[in-house]
N, C-alpha and C. Protein backbone atom coordinates (compact mmCIF):
# COMPACT_ATOMS: atom_id res chain seq x y z
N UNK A 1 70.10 104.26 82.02
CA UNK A 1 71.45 104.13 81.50
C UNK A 1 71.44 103.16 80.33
N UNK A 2 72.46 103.06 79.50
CA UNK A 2 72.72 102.72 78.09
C UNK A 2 73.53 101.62 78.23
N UNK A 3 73.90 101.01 77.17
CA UNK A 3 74.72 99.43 77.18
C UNK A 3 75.74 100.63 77.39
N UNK A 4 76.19 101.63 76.59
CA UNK A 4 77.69 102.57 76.64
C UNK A 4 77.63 103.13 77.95
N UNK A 5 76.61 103.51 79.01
CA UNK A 5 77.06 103.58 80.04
C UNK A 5 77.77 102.64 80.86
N UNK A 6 77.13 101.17 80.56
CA UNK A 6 77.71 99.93 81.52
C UNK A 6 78.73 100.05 80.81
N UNK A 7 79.16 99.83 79.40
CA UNK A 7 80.98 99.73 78.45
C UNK A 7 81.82 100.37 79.05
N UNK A 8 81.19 101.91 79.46
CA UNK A 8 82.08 103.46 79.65
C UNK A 8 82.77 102.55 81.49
N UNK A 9 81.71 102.31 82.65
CA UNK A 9 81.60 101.52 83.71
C UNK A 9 83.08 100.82 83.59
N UNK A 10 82.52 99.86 82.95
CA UNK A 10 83.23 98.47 82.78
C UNK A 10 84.58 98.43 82.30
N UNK A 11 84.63 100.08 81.42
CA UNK A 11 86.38 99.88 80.72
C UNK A 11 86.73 100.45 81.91
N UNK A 12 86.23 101.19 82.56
CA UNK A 12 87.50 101.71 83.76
C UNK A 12 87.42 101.29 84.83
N UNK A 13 86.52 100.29 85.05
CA UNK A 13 87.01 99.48 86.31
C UNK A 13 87.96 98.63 85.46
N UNK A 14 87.92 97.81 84.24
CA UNK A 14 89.47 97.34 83.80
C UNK A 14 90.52 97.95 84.01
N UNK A 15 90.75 99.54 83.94
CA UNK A 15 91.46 100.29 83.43
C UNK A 15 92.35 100.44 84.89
N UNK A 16 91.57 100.47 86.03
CA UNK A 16 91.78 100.75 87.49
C UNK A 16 92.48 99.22 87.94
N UNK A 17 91.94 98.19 87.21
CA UNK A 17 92.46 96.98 87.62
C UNK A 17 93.85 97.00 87.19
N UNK A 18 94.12 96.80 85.79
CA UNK A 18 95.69 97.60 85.30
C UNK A 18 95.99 97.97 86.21
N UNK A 19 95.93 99.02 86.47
CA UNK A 19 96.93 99.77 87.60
C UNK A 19 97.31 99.42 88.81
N UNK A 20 96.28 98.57 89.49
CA UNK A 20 96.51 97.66 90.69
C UNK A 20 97.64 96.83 90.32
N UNK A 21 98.21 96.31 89.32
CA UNK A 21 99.22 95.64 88.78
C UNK A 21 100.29 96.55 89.31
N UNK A 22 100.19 97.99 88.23
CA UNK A 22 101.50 98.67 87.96
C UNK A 22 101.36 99.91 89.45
N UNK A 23 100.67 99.93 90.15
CA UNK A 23 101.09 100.72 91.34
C UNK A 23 101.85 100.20 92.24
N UNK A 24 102.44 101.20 92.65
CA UNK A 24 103.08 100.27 94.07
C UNK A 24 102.26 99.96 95.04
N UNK A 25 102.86 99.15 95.93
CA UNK A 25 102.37 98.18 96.65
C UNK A 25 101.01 99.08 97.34
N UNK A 26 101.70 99.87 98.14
CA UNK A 26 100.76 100.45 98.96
C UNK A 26 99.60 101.19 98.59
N UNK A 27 99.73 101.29 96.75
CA UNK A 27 98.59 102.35 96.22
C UNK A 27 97.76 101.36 95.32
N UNK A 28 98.08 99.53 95.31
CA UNK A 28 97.08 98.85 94.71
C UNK A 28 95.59 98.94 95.47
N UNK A 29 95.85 99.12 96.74
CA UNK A 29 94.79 99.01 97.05
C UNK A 29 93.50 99.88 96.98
N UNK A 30 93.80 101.53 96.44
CA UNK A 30 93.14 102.00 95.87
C UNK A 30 92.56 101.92 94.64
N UNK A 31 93.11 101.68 93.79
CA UNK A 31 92.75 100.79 92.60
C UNK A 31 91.86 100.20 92.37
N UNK A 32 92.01 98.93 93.29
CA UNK A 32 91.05 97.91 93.90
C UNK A 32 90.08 98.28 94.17
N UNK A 33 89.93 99.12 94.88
CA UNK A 33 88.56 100.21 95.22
C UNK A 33 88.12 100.75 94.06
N UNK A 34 88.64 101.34 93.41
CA UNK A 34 87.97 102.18 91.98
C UNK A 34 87.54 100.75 91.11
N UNK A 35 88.52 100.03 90.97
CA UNK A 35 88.15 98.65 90.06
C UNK A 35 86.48 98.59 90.59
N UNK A 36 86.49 98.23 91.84
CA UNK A 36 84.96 97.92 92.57
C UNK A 36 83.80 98.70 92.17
N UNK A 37 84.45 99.55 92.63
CA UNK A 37 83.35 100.75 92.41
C UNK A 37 82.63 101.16 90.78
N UNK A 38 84.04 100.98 89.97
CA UNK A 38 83.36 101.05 88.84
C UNK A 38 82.19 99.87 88.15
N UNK A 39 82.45 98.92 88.64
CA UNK A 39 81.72 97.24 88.39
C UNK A 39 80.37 97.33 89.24
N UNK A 40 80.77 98.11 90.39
CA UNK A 40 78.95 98.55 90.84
C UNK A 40 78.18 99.26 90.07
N UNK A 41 78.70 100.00 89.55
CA UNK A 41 78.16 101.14 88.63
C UNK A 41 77.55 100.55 87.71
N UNK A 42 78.62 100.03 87.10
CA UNK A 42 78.12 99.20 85.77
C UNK A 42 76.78 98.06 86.40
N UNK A 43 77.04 97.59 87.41
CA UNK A 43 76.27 96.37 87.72
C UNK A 43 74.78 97.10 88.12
N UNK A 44 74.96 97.95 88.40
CA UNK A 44 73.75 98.81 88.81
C UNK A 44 72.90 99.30 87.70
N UNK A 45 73.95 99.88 86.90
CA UNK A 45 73.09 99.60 84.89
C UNK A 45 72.76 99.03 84.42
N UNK A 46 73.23 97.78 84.38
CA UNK A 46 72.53 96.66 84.00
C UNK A 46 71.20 96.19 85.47
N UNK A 47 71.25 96.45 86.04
CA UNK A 47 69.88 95.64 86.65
C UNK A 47 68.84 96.82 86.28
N UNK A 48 69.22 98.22 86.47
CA UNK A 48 68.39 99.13 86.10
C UNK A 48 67.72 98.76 84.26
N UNK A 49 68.90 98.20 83.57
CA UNK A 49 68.34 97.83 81.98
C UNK A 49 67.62 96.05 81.88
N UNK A 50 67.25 95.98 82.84
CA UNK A 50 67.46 94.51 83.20
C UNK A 50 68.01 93.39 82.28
N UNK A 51 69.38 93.22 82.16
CA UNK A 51 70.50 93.02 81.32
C UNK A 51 71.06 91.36 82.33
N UNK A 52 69.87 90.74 82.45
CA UNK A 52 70.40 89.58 83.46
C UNK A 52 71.69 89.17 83.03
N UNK A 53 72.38 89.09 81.77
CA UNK A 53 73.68 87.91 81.32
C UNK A 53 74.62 88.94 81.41
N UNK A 54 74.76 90.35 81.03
CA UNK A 54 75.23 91.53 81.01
C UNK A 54 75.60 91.56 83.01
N UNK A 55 74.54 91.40 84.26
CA UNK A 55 74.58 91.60 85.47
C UNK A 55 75.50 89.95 85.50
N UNK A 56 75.16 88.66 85.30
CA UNK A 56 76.02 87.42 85.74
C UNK A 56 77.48 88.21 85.17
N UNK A 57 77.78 88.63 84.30
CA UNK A 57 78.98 88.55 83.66
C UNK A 57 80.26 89.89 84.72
N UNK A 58 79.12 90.51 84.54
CA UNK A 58 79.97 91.76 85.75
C UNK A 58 79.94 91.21 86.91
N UNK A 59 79.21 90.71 87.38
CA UNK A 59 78.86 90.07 88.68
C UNK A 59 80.79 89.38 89.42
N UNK A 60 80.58 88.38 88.05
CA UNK A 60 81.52 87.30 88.10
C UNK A 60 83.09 88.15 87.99
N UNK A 61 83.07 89.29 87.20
CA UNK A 61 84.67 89.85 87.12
C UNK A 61 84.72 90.44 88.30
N UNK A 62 83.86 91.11 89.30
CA UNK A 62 84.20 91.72 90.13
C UNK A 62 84.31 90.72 91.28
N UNK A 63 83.98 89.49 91.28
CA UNK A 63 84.49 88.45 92.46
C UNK A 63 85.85 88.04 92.21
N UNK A 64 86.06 87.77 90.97
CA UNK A 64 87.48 88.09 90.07
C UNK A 64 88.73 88.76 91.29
N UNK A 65 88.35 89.80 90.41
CA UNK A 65 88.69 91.23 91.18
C UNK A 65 89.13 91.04 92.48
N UNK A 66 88.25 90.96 93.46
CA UNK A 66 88.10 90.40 94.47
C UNK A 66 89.35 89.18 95.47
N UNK A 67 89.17 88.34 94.36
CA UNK A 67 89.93 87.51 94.56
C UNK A 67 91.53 87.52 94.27
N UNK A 68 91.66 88.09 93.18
CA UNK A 68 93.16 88.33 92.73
C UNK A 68 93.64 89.39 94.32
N UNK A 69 93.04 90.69 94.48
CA UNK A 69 93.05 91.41 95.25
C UNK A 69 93.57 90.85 96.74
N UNK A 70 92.97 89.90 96.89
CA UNK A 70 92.87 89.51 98.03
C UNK A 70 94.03 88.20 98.29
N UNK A 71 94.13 87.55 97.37
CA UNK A 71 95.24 87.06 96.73
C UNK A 71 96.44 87.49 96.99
N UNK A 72 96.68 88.63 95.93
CA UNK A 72 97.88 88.75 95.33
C UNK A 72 98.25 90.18 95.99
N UNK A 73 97.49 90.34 97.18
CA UNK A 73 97.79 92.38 97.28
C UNK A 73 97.80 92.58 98.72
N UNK A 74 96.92 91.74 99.39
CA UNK A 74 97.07 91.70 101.00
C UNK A 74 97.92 91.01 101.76
């Protein structure tokens, strides 16, 4: 995989995070899931490119993620 595969990854787990905002209540939590899922993906590209600062940096938004989620949604 390509830096534009982890970008392609990485904009739509943003893109999924958005929406955890603007869904209703009961459908952030899918979101949340796609947010995840897409940041594995990506995180999985980068260790496959071995992209160590590229893997800390995704690493860190998806604990992010995580946290707002868990935060602000449960």
């Amino acid at each position: 995989m390509s830096a534009d595969d982890i970008a392609k990854f990485e904009q739509l787990a943003e893109d999924a995070y958005t929406r955890m905002y603007d869904a209703p209540r009961n459908r952030a939590k899918e979101c949340y899931e796609d947010a995840m899922q897409y940041l594995a993906e990506a995180i999985k590209a980068a260790e496959r490119s071995h992209l160590t600062e590229a893997i800390a940096r995704l690493k860190a938004r998806k604990e992010h993620i995580y946290n707002v989620y868990t935060h602000q949604f449960r």
